[in-house]
C-alpha atoms as a PDB file:
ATOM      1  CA  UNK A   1     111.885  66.291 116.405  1.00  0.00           C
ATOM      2  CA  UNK A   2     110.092  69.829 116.214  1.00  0.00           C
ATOM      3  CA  UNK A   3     110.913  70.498 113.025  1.00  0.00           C
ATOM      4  CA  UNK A   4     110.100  67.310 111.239  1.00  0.00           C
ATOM      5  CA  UNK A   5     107.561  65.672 113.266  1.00  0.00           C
ATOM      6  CA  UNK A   6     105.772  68.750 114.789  1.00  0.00           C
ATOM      7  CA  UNK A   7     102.478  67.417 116.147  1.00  0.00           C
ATOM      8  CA  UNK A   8     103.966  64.579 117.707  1.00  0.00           C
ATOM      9  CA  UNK A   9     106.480  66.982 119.443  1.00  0.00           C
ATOM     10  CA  UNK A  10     103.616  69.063 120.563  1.00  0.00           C
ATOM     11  CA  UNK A  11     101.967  65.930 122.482  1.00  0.00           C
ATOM     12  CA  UNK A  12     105.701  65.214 124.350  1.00  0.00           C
ATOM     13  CA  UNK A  13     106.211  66.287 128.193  1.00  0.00           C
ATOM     14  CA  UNK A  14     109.344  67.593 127.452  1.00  0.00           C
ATOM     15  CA  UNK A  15     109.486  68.461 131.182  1.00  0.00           C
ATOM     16  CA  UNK A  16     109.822  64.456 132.337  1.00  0.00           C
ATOM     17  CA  UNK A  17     113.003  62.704 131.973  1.00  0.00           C
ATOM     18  CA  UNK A  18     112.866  60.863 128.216  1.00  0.00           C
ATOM     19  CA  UNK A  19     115.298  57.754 127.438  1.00  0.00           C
ATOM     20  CA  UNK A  20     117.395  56.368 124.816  1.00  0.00           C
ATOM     21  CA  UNK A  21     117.199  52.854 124.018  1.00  0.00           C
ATOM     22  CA  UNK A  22     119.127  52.118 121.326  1.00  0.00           C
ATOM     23  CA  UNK A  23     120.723  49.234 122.014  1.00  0.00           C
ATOM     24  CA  UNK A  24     117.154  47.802 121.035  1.00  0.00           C
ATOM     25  CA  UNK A  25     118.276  47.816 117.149  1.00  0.00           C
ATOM     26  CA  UNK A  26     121.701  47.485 117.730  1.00  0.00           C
ATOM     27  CA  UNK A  27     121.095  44.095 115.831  1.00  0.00           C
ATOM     28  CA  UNK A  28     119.860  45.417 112.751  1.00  0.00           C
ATOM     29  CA  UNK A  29     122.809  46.979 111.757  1.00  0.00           C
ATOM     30  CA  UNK A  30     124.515  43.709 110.806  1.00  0.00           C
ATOM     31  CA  UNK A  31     121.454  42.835 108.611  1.00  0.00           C
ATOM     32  CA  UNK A  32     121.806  46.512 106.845  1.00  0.00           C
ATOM     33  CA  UNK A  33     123.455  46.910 103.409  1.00  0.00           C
ATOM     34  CA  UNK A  34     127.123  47.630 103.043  1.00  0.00           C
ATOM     35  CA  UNK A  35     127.242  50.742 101.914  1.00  0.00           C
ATOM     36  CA  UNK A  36     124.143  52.132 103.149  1.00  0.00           C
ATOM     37  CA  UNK A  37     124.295  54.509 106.298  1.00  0.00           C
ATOM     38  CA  UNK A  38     121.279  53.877 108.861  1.00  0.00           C
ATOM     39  CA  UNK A  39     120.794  55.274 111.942  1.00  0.00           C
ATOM     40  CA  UNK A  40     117.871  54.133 114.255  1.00  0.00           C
ATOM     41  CA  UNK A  41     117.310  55.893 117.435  1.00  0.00           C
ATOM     42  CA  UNK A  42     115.011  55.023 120.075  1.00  0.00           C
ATOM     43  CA  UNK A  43     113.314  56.884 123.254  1.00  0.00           C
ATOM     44  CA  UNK A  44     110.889  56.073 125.441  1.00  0.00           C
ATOM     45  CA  UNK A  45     109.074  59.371 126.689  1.00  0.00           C
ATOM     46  CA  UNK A  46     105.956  60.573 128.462  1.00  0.00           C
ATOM     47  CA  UNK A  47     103.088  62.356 126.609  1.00  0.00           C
ATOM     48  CA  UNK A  48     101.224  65.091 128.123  1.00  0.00           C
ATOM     49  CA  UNK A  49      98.172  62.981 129.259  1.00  0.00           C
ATOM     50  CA  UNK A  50     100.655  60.949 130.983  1.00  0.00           C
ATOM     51  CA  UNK A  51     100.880  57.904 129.240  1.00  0.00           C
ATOM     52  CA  UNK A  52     104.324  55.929 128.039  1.00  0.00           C
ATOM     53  CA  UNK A  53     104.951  56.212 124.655  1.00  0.00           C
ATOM     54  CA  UNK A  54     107.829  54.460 122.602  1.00  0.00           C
ATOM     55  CA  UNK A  55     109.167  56.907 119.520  1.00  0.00           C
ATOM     56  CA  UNK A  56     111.295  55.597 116.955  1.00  0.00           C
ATOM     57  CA  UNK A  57     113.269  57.341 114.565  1.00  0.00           C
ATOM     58  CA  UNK A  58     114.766  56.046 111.230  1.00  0.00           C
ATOM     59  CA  UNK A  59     117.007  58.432 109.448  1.00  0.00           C
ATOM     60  CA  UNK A  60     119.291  56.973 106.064  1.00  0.00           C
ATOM     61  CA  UNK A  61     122.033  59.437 104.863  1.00  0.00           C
ATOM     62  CA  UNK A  62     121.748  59.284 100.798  1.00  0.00           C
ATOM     63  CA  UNK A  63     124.474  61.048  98.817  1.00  0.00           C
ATOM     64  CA  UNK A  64     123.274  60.277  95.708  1.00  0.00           C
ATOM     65  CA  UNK A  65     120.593  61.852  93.441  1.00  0.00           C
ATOM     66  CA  UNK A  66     117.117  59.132  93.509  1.00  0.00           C
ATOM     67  CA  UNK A  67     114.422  59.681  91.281  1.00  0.00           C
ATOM     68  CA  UNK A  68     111.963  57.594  93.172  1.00  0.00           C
ATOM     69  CA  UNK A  69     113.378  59.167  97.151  1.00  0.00           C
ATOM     70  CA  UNK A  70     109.513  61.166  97.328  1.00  0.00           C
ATOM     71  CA  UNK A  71     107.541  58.562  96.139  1.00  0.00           C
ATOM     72  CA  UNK A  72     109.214  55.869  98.484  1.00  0.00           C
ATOM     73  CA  UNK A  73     109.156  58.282 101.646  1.00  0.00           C
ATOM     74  CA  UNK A  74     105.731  58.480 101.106  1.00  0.00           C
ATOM     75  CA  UNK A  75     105.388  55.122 101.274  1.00  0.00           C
ATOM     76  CA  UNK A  76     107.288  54.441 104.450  1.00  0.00           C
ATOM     77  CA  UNK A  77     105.547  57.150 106.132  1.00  0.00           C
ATOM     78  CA  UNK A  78     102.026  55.579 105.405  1.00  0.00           C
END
């Protein structure tokens, strides 16, 4: 989290208790792609002004070589 999403590990209590809830998109898996490795994790966790906040994380494993990989990222990333 601090390496790749810095700022929005900055505004994280770390100190309060933070909770997986994965189980959430356990469905999605059987609508992924064979082949294709997806991982979804999610956590519910407090921000330092105190609210709730709800952080998702998508990560795909690609062992292949994609031309297009930055330009798509970019995309999903807004």
């Amino acid at each position: 989290m601090e390496f790749f999403f810095t700022q929005a590990y900055a505004e994280i209590d770390w100190t309060q208790p933070y909770e997986f809830l994965d189980t959430e998109f356990q469905h999605l898996e059987t609508y992924a792609e064979i082949g294709r490795r997806l991982v979804y994790k999610v956590a519910k966790v407090w921000l330092l002004d105190g609210e709730k906040a709800w952080v998702l994380v998508h990560v795909e494993v690609q062992g292949q070589y994609d031309s297009q990989f930055a330009e798509l990222w970019k995309l999903s990333i807004g």
